[in-house]
Protein backbone atom coordinates (compact mmCIF):
# COMPACT_ATOMS: atom_id res chain seq x y z
CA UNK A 1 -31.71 55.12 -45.77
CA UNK A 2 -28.93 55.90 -47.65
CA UNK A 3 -27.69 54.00 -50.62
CA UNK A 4 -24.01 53.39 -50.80
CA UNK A 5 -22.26 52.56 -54.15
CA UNK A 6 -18.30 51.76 -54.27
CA UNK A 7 -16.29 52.93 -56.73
CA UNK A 8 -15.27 51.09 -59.70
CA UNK A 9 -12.01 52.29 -59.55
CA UNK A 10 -11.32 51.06 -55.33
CA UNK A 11 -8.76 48.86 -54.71
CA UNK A 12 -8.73 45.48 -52.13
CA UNK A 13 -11.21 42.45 -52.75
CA UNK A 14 -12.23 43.37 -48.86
CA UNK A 15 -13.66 46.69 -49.18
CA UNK A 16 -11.08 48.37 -46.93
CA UNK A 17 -9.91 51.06 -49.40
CA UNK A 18 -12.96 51.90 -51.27
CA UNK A 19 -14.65 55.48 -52.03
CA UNK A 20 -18.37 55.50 -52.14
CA UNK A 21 -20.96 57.42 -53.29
CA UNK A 22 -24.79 58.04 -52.21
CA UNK A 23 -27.31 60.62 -53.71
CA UNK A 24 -29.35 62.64 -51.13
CA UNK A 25 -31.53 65.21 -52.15
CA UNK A 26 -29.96 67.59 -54.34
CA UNK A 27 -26.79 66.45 -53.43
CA UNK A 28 -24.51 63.65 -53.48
CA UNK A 29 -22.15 62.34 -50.49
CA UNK A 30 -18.66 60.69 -50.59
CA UNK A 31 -16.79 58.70 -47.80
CA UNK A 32 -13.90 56.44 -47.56
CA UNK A 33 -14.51 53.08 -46.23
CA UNK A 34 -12.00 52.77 -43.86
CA UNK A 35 -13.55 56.01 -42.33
CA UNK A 36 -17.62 56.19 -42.65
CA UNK A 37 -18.66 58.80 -40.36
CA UNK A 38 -16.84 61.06 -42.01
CA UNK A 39 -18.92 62.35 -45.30
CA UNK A 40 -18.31 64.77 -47.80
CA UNK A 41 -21.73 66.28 -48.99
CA UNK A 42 -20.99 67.83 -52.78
CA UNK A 43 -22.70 69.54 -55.25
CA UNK A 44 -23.55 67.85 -58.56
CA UNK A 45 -22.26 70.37 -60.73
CA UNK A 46 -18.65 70.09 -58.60
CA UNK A 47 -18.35 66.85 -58.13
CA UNK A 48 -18.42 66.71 -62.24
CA UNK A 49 -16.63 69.89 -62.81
CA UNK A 50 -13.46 67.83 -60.58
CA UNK A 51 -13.81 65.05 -62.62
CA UNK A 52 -13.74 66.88 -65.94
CA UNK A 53 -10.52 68.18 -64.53
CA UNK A 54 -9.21 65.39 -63.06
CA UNK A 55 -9.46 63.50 -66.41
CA UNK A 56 -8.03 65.90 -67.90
CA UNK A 57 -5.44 66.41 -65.93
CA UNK A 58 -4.64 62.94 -67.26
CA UNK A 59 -4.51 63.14 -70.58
């Protein structure tokens, strides 16, 4: 079973605009809330390498 975790960042006390994340083998897996059967496998390494950039992109 997979183990769903929301982001900290998701906005709405009811969970309808949330991103989550689950770890499955040597993977992880992203959805949206409002759409669950849709999932995004990723790669480790990419899913950090986008956040690197996305922070940085901030800065």
């Amino acid at each position: 079973m997979v183990q769903w975790q929301k982001s900290s960042f998701s906005s709405g006390s009811d969970g309808s605009s949330c991103v989550e994340l689950a770890h499955a083998d040597t993977s992880l897996l992203l959805r949206e809330s409002d759409d669950p059967d849709r999932i995004l496998r990723v790669a480790q390494d990419g899913l950090a390498a986008l956040l690197r950039r996305l922070q940085a992109d901030r800065s």
